[in-house]
C-alpha atoms as a PDB file:
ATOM      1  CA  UNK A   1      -5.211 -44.371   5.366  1.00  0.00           C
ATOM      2  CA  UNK A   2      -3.162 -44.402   8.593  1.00  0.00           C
ATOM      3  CA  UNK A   3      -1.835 -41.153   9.676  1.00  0.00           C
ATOM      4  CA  UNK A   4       2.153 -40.780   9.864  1.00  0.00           C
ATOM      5  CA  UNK A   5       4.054 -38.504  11.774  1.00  0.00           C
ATOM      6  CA  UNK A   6       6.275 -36.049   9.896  1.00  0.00           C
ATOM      7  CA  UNK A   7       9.676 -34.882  11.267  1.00  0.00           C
ATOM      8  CA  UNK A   8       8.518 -32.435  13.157  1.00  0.00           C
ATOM      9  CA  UNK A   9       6.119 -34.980  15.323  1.00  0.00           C
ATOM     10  CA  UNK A  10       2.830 -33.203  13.547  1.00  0.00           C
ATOM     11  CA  UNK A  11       0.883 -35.717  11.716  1.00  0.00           C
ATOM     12  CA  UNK A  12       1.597 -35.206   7.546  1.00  0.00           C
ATOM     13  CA  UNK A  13      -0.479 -33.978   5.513  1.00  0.00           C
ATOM     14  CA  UNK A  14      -0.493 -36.543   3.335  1.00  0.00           C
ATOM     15  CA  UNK A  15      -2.618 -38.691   5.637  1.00  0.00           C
ATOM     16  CA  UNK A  16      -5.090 -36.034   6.406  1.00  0.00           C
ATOM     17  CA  UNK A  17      -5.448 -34.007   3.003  1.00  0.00           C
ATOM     18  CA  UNK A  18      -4.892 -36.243  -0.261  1.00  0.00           C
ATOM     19  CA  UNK A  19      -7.559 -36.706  -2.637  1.00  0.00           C
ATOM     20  CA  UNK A  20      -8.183 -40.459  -2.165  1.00  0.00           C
ATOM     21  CA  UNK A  21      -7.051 -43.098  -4.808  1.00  0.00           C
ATOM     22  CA  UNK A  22      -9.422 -44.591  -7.034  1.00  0.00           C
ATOM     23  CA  UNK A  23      -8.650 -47.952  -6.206  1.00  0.00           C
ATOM     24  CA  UNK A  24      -5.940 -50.348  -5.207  1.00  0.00           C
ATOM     25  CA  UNK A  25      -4.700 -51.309  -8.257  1.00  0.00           C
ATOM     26  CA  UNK A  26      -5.244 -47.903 -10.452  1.00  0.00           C
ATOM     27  CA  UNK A  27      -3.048 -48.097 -13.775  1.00  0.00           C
ATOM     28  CA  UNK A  28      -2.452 -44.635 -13.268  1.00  0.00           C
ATOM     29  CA  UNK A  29       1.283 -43.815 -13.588  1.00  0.00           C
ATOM     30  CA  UNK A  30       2.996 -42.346 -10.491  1.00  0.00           C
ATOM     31  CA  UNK A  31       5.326 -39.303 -10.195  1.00  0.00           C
ATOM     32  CA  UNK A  32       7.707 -39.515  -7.551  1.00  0.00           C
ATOM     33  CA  UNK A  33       8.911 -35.809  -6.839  1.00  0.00           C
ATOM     34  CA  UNK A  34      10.636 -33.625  -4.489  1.00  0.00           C
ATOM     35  CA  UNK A  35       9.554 -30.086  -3.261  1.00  0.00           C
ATOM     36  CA  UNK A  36      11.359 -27.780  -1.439  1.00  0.00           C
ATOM     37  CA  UNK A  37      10.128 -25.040   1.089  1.00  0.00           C
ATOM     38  CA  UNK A  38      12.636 -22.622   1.032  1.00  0.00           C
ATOM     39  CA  UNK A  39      12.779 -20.382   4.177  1.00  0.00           C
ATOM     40  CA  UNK A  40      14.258 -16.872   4.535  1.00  0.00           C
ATOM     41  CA  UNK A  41      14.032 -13.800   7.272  1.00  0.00           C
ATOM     42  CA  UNK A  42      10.453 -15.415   7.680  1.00  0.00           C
ATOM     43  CA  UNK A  43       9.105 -15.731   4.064  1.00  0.00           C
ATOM     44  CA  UNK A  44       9.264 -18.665   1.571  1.00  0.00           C
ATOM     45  CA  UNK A  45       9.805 -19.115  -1.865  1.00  0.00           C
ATOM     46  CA  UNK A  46       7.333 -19.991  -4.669  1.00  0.00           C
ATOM     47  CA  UNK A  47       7.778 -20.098  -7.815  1.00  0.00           C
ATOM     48  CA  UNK A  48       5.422 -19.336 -11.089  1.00  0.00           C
ATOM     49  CA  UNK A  49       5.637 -22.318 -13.435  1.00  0.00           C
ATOM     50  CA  UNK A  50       6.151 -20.252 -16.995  1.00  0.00           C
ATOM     51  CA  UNK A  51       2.801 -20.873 -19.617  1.00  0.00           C
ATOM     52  CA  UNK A  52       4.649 -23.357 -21.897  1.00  0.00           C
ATOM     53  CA  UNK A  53       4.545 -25.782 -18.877  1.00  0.00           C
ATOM     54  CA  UNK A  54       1.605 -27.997 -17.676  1.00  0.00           C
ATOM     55  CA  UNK A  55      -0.717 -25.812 -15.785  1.00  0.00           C
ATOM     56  CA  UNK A  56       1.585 -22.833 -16.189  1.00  0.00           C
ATOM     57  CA  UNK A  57       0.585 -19.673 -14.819  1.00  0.00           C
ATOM     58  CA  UNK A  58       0.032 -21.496 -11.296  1.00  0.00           C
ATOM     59  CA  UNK A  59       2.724 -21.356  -8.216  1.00  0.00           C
ATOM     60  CA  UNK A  60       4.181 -24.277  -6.377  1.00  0.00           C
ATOM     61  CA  UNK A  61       7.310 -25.182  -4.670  1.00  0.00           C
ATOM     62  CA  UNK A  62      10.575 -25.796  -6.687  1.00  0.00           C
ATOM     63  CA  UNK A  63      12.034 -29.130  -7.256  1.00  0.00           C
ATOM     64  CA  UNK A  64      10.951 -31.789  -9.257  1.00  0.00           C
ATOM     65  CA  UNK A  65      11.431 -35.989 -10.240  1.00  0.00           C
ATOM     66  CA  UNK A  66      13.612 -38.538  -8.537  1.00  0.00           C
ATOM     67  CA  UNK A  67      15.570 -40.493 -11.081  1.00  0.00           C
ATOM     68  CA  UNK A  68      16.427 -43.158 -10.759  1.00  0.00           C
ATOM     69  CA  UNK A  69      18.986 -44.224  -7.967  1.00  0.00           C
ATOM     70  CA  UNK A  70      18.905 -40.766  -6.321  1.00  0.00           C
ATOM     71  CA  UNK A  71      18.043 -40.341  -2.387  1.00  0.00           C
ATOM     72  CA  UNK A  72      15.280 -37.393  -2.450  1.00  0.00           C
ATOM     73  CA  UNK A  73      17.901 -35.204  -0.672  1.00  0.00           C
ATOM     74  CA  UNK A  74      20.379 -35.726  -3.416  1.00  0.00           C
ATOM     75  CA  UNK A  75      17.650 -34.871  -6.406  1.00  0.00           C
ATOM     76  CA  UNK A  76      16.411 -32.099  -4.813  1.00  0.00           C
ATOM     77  CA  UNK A  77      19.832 -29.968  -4.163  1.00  0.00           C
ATOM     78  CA  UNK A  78      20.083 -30.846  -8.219  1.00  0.00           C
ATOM     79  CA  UNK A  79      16.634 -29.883  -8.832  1.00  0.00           C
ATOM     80  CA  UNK A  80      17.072 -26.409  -6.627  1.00  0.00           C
ATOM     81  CA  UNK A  81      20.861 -26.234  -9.217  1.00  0.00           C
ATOM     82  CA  UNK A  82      18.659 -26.718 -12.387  1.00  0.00           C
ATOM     83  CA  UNK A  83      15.484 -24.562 -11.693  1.00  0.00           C
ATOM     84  CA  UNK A  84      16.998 -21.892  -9.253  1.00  0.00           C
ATOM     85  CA  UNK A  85      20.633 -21.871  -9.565  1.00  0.00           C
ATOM     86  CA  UNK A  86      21.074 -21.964  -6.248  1.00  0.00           C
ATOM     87  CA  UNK A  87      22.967 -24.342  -3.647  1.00  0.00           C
ATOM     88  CA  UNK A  88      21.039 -25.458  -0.368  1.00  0.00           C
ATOM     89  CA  UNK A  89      22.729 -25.072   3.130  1.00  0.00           C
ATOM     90  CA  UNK A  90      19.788 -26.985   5.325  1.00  0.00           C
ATOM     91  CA  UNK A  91      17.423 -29.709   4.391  1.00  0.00           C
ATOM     92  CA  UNK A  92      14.805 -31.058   7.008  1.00  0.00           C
ATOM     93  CA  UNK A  93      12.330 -33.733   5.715  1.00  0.00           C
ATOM     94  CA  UNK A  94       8.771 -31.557   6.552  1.00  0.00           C
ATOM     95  CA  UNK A  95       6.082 -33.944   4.822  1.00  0.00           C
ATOM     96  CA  UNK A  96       4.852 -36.305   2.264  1.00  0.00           C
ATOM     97  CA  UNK A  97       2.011 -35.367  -0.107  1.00  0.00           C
ATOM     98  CA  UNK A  98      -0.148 -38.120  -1.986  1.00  0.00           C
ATOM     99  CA  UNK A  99      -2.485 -36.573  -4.568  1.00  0.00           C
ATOM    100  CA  UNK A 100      -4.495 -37.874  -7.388  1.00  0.00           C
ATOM    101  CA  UNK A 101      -4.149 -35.665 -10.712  1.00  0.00           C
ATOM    102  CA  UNK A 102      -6.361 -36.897 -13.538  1.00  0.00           C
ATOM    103  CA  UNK A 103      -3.230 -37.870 -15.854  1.00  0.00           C
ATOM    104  CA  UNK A 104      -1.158 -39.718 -13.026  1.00  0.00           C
ATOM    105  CA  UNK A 105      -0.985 -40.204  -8.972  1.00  0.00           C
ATOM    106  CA  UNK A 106       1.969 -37.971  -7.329  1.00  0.00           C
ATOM    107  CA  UNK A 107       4.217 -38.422  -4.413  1.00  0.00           C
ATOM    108  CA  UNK A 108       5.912 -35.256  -2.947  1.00  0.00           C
ATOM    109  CA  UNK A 109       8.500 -35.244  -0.770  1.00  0.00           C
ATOM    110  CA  UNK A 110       8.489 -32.277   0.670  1.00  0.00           C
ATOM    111  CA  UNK A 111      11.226 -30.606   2.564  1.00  0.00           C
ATOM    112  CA  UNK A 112      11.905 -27.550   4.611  1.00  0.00           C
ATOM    113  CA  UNK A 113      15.540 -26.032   3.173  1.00  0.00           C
ATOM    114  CA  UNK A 114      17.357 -23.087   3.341  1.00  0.00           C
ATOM    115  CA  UNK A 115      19.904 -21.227   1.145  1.00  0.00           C
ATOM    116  CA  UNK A 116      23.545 -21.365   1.228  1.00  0.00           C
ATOM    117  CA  UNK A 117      25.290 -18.364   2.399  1.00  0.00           C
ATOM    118  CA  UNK A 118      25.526 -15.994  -0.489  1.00  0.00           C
ATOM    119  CA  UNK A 119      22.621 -17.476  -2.596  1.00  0.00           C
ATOM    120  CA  UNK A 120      20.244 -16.134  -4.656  1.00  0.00           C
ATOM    121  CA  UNK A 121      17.533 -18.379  -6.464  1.00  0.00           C
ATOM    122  CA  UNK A 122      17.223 -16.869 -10.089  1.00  0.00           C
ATOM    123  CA  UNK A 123      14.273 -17.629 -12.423  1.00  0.00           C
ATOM    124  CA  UNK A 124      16.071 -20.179 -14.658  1.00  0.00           C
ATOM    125  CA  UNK A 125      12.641 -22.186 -15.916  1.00  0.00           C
ATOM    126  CA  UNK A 126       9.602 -20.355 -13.622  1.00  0.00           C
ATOM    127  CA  UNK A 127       8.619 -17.140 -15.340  1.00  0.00           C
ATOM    128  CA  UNK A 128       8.114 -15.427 -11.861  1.00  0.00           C
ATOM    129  CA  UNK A 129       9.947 -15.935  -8.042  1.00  0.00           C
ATOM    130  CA  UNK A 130       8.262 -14.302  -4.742  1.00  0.00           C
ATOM    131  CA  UNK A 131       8.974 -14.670  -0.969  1.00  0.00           C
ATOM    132  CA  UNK A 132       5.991 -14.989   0.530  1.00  0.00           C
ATOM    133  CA  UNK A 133       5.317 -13.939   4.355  1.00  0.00           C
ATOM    134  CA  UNK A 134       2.268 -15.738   6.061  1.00  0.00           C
ATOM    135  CA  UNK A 135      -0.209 -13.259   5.283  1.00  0.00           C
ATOM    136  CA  UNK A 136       0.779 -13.609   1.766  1.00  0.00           C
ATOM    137  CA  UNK A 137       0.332 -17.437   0.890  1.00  0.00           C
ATOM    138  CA  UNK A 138      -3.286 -17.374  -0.636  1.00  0.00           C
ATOM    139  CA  UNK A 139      -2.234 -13.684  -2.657  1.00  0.00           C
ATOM    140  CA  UNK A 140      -1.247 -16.639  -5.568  1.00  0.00           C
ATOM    141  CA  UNK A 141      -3.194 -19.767  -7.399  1.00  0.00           C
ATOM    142  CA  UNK A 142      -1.326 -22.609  -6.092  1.00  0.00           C
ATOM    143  CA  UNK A 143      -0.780 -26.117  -7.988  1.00  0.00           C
ATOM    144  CA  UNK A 144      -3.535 -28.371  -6.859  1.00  0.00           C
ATOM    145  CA  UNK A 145      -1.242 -30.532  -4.832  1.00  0.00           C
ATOM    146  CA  UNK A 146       0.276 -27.681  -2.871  1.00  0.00           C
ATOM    147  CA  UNK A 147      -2.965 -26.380  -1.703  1.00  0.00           C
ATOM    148  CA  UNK A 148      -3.317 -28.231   1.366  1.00  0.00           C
ATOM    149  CA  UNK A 149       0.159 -28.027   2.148  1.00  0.00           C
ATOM    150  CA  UNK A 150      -0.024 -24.651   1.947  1.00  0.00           C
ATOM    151  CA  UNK A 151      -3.060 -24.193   3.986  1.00  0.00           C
ATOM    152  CA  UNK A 152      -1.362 -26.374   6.460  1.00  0.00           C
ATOM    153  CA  UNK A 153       1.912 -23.797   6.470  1.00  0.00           C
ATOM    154  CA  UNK A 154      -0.105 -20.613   7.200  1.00  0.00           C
ATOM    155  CA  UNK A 155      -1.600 -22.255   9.938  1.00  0.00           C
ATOM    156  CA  UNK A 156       1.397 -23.739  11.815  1.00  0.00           C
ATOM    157  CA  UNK A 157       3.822 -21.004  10.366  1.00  0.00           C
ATOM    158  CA  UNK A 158       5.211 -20.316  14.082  1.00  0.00           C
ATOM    159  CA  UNK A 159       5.371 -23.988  14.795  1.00  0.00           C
ATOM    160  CA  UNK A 160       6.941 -25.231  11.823  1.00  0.00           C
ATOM    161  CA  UNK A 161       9.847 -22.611  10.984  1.00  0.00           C
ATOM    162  CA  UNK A 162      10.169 -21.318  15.147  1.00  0.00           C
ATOM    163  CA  UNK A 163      10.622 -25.511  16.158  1.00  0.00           C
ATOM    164  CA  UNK A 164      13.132 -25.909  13.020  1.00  0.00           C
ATOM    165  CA  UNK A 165      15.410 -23.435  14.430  1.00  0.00           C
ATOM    166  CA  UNK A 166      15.864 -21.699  11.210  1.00  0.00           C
END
């Protein structure tokens, strides 16, 4: 796989810590999705999907599918309306993600974001909402496709959030 560069000049992820595909042509259905990192007095939000949801009880970033004819930008301020009730001020593309689940192959655009003045994310579909500071990342079970991002965001913490300006 050839390594990219994300917005932030790093190389993604995606390149460096996807499962690999099975093969070229795998009939496995694909999930395009968008995930956003939202960023606050230096903490970030996850989210607990609830236990009636696949693989509930685990955290990940909000957001979720692309329909069709939507920019990622455009699905995820809908997706951040639907799950947290919230608006989003700032939107930086961060990464892409590539992971292989056993059911179907995901692609996560991932995104760093923050809230609109005034907003507060509310727990519309996730059963539980934390800020998390650095030191706090690995205190939940993350979604298998978040791991590795998440690894990647306690290690570059200053980098990422100091270099966004946020």
């Amino acid at each position: 796989m050839t390594e990219k560069n994300n917005a932030s000049g790093r190389p993604a992820t995606s390149a460096k810590h996807a499962k690999p595909t099975t093969s070229a042509t795998s009939t496995k259905p694909a999930k395009h999705v968008v995930a956003a990192i939202i960023y606050r007095d230096n903490t970030i939000l996850a989210a607990c999907r609830s236990e009636d949801q696949d693989q509930g009880g685990l955290w990940e970033f909000a957001g979720g599918k692309i329909e069709a004819g939507e920019s990622p930008e455009t699905a995820l301020r809908r997706e951040i309306r639907e799950e947290l009730g919230a608006e989003l001020q700032l939107i930086l593309p961060y990464d892409t993600v590539d992971y292989n689940y056993p059911e179907f192959h995901l692609c996560m655009e991932v995104f760093i974001c923050t809230l609109a003045p005034g907003e507060e994310p509310r727990k519309l579909i996730h059963s539980e909402l934390r800020w998390l500071s650095p030191s706090e990342l690995l205190d939940v079970a993350w979604l298998p496709a978040d791991e590795n991002l998440v690894m990647t965001l306690g290690t570059l913490w200053d980098d990422i959030f100091e270099s966004q300006h946020l």
